[in-house]
Protein backbone atom coordinates (compact mmCIF):
# COMPACT_ATOMS: atom_id res chain seq x y z
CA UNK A 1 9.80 -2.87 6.20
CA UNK A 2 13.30 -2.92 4.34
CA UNK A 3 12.50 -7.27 4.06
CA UNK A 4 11.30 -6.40 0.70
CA UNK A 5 7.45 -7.58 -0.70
CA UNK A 6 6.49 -10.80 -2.69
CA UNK A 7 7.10 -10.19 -6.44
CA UNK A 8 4.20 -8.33 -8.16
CA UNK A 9 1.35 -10.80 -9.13
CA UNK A 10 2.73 -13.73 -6.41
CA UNK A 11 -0.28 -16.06 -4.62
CA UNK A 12 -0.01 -16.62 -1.40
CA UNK A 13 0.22 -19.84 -0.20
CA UNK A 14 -2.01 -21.78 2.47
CA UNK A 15 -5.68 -20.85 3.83
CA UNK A 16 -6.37 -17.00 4.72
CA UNK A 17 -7.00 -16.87 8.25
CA UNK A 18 -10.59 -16.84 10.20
CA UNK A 19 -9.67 -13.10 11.72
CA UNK A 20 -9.40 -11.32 8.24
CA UNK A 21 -11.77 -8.94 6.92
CA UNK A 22 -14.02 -10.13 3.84
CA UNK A 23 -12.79 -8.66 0.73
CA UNK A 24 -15.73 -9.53 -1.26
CA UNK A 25 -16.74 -5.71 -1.25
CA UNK A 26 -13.49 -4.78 -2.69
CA UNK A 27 -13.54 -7.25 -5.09
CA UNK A 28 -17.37 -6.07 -6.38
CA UNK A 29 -15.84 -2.08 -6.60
CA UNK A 30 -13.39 -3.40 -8.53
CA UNK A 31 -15.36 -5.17 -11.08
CA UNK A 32 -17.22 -1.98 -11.45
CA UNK A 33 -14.57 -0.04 -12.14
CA UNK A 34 -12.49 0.69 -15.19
CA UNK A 35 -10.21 -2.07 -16.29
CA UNK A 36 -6.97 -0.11 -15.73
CA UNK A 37 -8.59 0.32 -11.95
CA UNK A 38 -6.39 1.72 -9.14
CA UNK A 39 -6.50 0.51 -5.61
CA UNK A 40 -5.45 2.30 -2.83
CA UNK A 41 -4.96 0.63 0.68
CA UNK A 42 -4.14 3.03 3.47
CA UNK A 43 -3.55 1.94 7.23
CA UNK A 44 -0.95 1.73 10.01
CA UNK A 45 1.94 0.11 10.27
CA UNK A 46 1.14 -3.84 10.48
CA UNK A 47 -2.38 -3.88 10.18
CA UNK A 48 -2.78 -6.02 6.93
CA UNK A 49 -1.95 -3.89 3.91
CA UNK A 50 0.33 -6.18 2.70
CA UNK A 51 -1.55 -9.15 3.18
CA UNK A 52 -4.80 -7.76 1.63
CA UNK A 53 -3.23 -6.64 -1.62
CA UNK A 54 -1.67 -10.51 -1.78
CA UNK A 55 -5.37 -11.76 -1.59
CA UNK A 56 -6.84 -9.28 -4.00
CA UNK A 57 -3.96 -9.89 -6.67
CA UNK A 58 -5.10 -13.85 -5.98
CA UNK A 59 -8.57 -13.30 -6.36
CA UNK A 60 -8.73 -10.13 -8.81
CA UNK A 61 -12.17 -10.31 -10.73
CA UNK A 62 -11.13 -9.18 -13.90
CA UNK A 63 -9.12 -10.81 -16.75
CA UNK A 64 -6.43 -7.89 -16.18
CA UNK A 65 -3.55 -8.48 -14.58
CA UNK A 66 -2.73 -6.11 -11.63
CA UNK A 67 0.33 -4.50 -10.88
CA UNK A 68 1.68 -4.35 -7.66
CA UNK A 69 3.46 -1.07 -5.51
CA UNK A 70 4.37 -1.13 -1.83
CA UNK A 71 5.01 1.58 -0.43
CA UNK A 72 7.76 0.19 1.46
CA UNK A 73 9.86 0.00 -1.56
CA UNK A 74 10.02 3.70 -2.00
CA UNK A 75 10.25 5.26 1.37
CA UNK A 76 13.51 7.14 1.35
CA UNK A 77 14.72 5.32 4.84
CA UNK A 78 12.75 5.20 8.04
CA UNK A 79 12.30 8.81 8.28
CA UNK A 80 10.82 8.93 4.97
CA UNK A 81 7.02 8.28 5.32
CA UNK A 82 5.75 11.75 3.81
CA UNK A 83 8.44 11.68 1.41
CA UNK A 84 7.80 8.01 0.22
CA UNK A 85 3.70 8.92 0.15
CA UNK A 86 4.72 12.30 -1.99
CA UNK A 87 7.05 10.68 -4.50
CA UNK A 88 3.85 8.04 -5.13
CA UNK A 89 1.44 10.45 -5.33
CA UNK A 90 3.45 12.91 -8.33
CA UNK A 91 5.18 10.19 -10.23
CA UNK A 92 2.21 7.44 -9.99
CA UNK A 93 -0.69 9.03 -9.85
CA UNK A 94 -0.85 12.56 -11.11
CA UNK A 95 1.38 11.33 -13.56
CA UNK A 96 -1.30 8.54 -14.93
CA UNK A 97 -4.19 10.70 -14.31
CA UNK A 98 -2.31 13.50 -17.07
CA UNK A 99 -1.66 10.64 -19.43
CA UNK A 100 2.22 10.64 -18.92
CA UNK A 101 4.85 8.09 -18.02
CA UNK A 102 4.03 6.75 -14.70
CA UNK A 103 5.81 4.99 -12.29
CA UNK A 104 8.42 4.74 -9.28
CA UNK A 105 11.93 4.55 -8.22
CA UNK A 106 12.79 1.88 -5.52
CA UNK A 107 14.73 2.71 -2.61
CA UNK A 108 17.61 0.67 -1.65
CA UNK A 109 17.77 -0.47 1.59
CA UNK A 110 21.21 -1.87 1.56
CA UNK A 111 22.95 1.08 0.11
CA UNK A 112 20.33 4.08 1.48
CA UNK A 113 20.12 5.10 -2.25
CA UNK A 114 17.58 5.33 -4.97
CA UNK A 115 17.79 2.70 -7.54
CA UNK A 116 15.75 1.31 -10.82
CA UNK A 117 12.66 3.18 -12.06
CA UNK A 118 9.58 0.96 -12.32
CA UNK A 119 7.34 2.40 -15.28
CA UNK A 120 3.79 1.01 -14.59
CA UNK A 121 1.49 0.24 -17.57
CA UNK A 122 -1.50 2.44 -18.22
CA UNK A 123 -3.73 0.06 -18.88
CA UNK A 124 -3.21 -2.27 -16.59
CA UNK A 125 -5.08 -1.94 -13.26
CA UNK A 126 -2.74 -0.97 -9.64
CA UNK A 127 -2.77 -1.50 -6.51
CA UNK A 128 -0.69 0.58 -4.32
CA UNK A 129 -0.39 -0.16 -0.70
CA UNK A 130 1.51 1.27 2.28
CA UNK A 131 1.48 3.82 4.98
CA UNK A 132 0.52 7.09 2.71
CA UNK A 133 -1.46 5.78 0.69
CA UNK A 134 -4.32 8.21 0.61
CA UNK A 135 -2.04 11.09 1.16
CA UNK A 136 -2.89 14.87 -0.48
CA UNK A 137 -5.59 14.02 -3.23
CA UNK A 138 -4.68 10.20 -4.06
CA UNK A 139 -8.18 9.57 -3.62
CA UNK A 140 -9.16 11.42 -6.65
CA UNK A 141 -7.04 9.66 -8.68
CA UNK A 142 -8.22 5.86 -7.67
CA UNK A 143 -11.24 3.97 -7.82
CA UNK A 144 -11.30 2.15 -4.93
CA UNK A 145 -9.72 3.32 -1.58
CA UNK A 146 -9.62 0.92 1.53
CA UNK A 147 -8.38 2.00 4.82
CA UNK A 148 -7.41 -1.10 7.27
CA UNK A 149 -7.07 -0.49 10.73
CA UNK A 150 -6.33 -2.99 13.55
CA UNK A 151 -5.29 -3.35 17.42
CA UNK A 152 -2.41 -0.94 18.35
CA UNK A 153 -0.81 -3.70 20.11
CA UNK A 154 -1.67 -6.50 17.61
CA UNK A 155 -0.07 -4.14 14.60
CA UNK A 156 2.96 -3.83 17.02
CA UNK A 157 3.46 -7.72 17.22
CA UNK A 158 3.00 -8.54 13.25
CA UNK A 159 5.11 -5.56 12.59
CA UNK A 160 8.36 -6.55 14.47
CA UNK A 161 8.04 -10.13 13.79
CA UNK A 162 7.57 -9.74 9.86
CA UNK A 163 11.05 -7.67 10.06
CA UNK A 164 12.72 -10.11 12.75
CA UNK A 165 14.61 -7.42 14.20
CA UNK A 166 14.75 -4.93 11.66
CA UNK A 167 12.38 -3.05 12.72
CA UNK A 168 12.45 -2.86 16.25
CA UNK A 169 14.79 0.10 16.46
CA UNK A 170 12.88 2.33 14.17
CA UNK A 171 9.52 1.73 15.57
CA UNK A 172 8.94 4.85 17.36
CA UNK A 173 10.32 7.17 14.86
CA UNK A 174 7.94 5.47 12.17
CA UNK A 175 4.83 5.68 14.56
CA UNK A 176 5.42 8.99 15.40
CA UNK A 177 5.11 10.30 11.23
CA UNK A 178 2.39 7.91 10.99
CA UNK A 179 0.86 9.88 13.83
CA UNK A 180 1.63 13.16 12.24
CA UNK A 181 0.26 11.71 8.36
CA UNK A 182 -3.05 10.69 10.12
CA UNK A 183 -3.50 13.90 12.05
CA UNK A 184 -2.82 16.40 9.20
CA UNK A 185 -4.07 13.76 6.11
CA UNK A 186 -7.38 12.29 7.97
CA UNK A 187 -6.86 9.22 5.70
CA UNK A 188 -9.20 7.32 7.09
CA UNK A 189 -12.26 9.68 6.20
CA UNK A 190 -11.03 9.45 2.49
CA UNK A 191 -11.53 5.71 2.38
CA UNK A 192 -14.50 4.43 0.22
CA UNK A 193 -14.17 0.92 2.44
CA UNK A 194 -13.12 0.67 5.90
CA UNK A 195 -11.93 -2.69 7.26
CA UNK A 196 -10.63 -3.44 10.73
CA UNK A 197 -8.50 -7.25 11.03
CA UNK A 198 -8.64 -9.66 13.44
């Protein structure tokens, strides 16, 4: 997790692989939705979040340009799931939804500190994605929610080679909240689209 995401608004590069879900859906809820749209995308640890907010930013169907929030960037440390999901869900969301300054404070992984506040734009559409996503009542607050699911033991794979290493150590602390979040939150059921990847 602590690698840090692709700036906000970067393409990936090369062909999407055969194995992931169609996002053509997605892509139709958004265009239906207000301009200043946001997207929640909910789902364990390394089952494609990441990669399927890269492919809507590429292939958004509006003439707005989307701003970008991993969750991974405000986690307070690797015990900090709930606490990452809550911070999102006051300063991003209920905030927008009241029609005050919105927006998050990244968490530095090098010193184990907060650091810069990010204001996001109101009327620019968001996508938020990460583990938490669709904590509480986030769902109210968004206009399209995805939950993305895949293989326990394919998630496991992706998730300690994207962190080469990094990760490795922390993985059954993380899975354990995750397994607490789903259990209490039931995120899944709050999805509007449910995708599983290859």
């Amino acid at each position: 997790m602590p690698a840090g995401p692709a700036p906000a608004g970067s393409v990936p590069t090369g062909s999407v692989p055969a194995a992931e879900p169609d996002i053509g859906p997605i892509l139709a809820a958004i265009a239906r939705a207000p301009r200043n749209a946001v997207v929640l995308i909910d789902g364990p640890s390394g089952a494609g979040k990441s990669t399927l907010a890269d492919r809507l930013l590429a292939a958004w169907p509006t003439d707005a340009v989307p701003q970008l929030l991993r969750l991974d960037d405000v986690y307070p440390g690797w015990g900090g799931l709930a606490a990452g999901a809550e911070l999102v869900l006051n300063g991003l969301l209920h905030a927008r939804t009241a029609g005050h300054s919105a927006g998050w404070r990244r968490w530095d992984w090098a010193s184990l500190a907060q650091a810069e506040w990010h204001a996001v734009a109101p009327d620019r559409p968001v996508i938020v994605e990460g583990c938490g996503s669709l904590v509480g009542d986030a769902a109210r607050h968004a206009a399209v929610t995805v939950w993305i699911s895949a293989d326990d033991a394919v998630r496991k794979r992706r998730a300690l080679e994207r962190d080469a290493g990094g990760f490795d150590a922390h993985w059954d602390e993380w899975q354990a909240q995750w397994e607490r979040y789903e259990e209490l939150e039931q995120p899944r059921q709050r999805a509007g689209i449910v995708l599983e990847a290859g």
